[in-house]
C-alpha atoms as a PDB file:
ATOM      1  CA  UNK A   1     -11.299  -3.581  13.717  1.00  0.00           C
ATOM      2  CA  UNK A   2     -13.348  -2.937  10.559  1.00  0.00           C
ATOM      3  CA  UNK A   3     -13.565   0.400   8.614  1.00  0.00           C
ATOM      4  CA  UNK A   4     -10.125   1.397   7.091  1.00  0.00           C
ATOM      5  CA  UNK A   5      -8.407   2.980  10.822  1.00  0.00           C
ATOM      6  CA  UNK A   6      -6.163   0.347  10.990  1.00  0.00           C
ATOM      7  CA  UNK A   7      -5.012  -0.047   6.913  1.00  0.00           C
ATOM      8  CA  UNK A   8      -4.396   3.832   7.570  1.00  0.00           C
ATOM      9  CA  UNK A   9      -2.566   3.342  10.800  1.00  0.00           C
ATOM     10  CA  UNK A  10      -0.268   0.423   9.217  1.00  0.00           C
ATOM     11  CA  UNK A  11       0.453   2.638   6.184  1.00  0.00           C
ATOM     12  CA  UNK A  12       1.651   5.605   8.639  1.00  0.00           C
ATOM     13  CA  UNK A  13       3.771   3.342  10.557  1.00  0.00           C
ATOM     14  CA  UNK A  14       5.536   2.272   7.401  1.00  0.00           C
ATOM     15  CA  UNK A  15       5.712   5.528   5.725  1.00  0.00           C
ATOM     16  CA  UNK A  16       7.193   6.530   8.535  1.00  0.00           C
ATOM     17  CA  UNK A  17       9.575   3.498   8.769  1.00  0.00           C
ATOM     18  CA  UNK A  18      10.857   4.319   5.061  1.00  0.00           C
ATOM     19  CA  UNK A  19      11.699   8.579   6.228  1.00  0.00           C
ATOM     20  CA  UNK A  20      13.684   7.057   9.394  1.00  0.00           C
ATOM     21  CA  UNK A  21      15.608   5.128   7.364  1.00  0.00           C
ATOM     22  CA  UNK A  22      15.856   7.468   4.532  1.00  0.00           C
ATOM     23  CA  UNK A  23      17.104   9.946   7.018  1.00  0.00           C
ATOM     24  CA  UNK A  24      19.581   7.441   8.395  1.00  0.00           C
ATOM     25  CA  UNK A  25      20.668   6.348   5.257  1.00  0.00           C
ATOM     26  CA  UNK A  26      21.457  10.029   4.341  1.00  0.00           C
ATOM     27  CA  UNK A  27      24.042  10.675   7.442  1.00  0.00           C
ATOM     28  CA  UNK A  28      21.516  12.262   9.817  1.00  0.00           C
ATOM     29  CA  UNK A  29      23.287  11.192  13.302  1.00  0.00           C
ATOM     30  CA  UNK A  30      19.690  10.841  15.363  1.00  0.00           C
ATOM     31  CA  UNK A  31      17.233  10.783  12.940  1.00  0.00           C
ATOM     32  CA  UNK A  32      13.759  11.760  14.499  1.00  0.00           C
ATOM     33  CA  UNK A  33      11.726   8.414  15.653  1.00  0.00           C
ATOM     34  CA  UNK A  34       8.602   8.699  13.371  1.00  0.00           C
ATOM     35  CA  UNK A  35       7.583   5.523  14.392  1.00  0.00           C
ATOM     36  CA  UNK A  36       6.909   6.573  17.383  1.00  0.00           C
ATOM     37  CA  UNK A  37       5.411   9.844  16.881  1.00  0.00           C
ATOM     38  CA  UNK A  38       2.775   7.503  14.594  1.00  0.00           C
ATOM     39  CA  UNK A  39       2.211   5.247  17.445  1.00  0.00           C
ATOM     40  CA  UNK A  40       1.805   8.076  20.375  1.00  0.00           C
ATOM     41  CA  UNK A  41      -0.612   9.613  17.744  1.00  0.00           C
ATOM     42  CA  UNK A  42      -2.645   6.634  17.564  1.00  0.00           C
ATOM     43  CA  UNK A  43      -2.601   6.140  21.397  1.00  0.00           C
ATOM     44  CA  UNK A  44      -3.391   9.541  22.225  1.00  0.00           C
ATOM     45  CA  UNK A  45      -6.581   9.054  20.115  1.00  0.00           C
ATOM     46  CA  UNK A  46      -7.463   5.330  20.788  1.00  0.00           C
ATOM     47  CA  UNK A  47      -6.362   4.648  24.168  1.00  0.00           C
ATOM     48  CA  UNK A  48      -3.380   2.126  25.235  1.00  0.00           C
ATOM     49  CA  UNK A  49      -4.784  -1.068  23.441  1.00  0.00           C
ATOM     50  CA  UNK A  50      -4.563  -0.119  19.937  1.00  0.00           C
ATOM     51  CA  UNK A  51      -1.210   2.073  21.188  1.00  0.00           C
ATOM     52  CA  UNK A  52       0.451  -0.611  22.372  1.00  0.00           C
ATOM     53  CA  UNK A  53      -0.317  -3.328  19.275  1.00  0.00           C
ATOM     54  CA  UNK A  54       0.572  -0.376  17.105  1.00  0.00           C
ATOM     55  CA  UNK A  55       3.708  -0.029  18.874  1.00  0.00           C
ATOM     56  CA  UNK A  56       4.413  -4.216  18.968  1.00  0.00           C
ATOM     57  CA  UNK A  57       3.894  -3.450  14.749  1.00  0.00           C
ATOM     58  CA  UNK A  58       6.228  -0.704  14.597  1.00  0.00           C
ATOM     59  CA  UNK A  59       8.859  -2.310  16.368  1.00  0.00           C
ATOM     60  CA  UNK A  60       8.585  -5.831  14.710  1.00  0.00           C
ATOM     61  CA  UNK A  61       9.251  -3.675  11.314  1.00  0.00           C
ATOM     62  CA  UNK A  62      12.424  -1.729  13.005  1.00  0.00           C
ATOM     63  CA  UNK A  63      13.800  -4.784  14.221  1.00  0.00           C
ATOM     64  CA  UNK A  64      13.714  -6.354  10.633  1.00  0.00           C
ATOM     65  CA  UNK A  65      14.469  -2.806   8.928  1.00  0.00           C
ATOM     66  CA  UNK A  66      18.114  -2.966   8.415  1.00  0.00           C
ATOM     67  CA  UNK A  67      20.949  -2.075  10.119  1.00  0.00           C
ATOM     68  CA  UNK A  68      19.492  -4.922  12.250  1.00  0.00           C
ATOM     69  CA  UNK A  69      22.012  -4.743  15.519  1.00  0.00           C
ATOM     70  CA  UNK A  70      19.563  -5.553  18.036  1.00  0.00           C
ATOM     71  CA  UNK A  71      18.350  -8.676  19.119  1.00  0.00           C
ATOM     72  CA  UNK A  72      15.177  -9.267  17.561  1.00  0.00           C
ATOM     73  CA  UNK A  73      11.998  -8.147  19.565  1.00  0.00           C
ATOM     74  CA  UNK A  74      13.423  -5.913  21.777  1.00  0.00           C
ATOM     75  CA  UNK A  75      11.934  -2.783  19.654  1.00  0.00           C
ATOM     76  CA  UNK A  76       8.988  -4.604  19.695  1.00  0.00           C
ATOM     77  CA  UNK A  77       8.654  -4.597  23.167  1.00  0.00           C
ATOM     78  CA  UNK A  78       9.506  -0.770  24.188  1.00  0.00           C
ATOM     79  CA  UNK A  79       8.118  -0.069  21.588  1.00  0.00           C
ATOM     80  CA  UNK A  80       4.399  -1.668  22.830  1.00  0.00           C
ATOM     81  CA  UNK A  81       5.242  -0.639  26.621  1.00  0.00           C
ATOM     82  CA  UNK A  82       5.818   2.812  24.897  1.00  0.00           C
ATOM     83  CA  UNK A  83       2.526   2.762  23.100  1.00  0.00           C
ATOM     84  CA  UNK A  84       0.167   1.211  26.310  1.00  0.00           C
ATOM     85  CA  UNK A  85       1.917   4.539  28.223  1.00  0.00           C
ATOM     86  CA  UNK A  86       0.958   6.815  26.095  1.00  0.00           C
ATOM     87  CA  UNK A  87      -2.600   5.278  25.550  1.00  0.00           C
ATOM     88  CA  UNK A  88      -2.544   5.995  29.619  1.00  0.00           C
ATOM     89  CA  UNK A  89      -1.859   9.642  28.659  1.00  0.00           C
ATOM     90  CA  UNK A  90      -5.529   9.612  26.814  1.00  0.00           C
ATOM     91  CA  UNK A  91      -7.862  12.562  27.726  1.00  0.00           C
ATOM     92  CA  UNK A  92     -11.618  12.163  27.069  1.00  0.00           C
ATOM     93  CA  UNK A  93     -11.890  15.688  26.321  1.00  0.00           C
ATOM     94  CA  UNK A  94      -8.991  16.320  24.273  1.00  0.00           C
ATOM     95  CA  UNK A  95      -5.497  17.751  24.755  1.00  0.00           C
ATOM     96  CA  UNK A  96      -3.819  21.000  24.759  1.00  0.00           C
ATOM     97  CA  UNK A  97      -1.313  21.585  22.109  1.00  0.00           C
ATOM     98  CA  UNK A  98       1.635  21.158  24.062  1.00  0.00           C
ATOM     99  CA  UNK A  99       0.192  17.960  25.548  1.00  0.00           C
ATOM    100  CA  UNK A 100       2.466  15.554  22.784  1.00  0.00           C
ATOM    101  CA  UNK A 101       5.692  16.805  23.586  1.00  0.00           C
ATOM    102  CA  UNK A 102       5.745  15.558  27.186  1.00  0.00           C
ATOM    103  CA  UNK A 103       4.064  12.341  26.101  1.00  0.00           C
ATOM    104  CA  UNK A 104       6.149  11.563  23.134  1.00  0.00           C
ATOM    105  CA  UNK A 105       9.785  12.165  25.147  1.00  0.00           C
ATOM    106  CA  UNK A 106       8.543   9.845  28.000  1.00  0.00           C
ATOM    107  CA  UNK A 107       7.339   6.791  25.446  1.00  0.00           C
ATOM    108  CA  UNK A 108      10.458   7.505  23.695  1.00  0.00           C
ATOM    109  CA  UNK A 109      12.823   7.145  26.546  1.00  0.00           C
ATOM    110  CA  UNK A 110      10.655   4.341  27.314  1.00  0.00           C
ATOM    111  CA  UNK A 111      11.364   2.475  24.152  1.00  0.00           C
ATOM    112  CA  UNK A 112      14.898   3.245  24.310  1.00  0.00           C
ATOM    113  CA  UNK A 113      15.296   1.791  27.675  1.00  0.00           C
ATOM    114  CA  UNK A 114      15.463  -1.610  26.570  1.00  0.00           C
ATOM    115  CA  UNK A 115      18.150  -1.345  24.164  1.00  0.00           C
ATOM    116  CA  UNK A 116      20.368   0.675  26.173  1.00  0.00           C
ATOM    117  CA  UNK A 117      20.303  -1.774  28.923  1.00  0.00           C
ATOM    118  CA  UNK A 118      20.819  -3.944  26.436  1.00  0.00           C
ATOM    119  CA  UNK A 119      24.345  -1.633  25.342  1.00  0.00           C
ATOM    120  CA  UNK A 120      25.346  -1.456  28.630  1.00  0.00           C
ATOM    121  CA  UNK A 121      25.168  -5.374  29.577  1.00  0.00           C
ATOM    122  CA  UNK A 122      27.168  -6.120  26.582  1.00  0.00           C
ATOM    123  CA  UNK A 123      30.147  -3.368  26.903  1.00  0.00           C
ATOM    124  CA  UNK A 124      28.776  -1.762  23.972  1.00  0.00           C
ATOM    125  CA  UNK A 125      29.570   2.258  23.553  1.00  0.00           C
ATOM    126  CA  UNK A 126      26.137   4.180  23.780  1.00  0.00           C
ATOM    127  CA  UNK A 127      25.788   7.821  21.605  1.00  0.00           C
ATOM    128  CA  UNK A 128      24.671   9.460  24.530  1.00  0.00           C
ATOM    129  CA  UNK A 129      24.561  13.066  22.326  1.00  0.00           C
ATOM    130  CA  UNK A 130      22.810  10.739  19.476  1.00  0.00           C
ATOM    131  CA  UNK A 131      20.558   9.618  21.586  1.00  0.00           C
ATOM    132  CA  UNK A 132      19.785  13.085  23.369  1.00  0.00           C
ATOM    133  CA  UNK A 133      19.461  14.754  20.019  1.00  0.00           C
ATOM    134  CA  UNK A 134      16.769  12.262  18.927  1.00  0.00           C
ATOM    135  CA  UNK A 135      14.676  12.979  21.759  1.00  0.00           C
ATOM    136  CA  UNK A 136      15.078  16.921  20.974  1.00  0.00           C
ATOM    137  CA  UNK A 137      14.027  16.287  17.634  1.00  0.00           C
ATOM    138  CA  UNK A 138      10.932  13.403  18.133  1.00  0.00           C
ATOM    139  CA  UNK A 139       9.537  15.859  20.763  1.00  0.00           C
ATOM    140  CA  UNK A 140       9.647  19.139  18.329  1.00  0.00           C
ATOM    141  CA  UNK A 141       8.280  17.354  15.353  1.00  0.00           C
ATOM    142  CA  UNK A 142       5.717  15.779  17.994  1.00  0.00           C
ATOM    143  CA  UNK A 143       3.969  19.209  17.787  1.00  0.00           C
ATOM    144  CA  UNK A 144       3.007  19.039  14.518  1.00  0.00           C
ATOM    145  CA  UNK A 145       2.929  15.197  13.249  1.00  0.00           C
ATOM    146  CA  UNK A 146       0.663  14.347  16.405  1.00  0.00           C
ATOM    147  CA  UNK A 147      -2.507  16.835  15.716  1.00  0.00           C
ATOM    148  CA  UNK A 148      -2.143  15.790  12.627  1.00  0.00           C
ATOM    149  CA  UNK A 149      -2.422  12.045  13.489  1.00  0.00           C
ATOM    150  CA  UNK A 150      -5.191  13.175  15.620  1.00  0.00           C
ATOM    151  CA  UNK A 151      -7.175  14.834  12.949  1.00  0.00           C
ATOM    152  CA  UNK A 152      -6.688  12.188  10.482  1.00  0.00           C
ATOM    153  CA  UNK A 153      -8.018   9.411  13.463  1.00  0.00           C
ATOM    154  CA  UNK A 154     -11.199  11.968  13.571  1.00  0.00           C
ATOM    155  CA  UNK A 155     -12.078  12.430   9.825  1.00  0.00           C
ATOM    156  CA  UNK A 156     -12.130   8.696   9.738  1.00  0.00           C
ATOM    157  CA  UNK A 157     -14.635   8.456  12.165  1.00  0.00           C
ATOM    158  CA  UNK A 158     -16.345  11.446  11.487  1.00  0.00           C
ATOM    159  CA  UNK A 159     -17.129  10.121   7.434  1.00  0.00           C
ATOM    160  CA  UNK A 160     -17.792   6.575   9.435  1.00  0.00           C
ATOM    161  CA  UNK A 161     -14.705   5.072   7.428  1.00  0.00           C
ATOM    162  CA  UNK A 162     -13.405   3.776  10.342  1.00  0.00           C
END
């Protein structure tokens, strides 16, 4: 883990962090999940190691982001099982353009599975059209924010900064 991959991986997963919660804090009902979008990226590139630690990051820093309503960890944790699946989706020879959308909407309902279980065990009301509308909206942006994840990943290794 030298070079500067992982400073540049930490700093997407927070910039990304601050837009969720900018977009939640401006009345956006499902706000796309950048984090996740960072952390497919990253997977996608580097296999489901560095995808799932990635993801463990990401969700320590949305369960501490506020609103905090879930019990702590539980991001974390779909959040790293979403990021080892998507390292699974790795291929050696690259991916066509469509590949991300599939990928992202799978990790995603994988990191959400957690908390809704969670929702459900405790009588809580779940925003089932929230929830769908996120997913609509993480996979569409997916086109885009992923290749460029992707490219980023490869100029760092292609100027040997990583």
């Amino acid at each position: 883990m030298s070079g500067l991959r992982w400073p540049v991986r930490l700093l997407l997963v927070a910039a990304a962090l601050v837009a969720m919660l900018a977009l939640g804090a401006r009345g956006v009902a499902g706000p796309p999940d950048l984090v996740l979008v960072v952390v497919v990226g990253v997977a996608l590139v580097s296999g489901s190691p560095a995808g799932a630690l990635l993801g463990l990051v990401g969700g320590w820093l949305l369960d501490l982001a506020p609103p905090v309503a879930d019990p702590l960890a539980i991001s974390a944790l779909g959040y790293a099982a979403a990021g080892w699946l998507a390292g699974q989706a790795r291929r050696r020879a690259g991916h066509p353009w469509w590949w991300p959308v599939p990928v992202v909407t799978v990790s995603l309902l994988v990191a959400r599975a957690l908390p809704v279980l969670v929702d459900l065990a405790s009588a809580r009301p779940i925003a089932w059209a929230g929830l769908a509308w996120e997913v609509l909206a993480t996979a569409t942006l997916s086109l885009v924010l992923v290749a460029l994840i992707v490219r980023l990943e490869a100029g760092l290794v292609t100027r040997r900064w990583a």
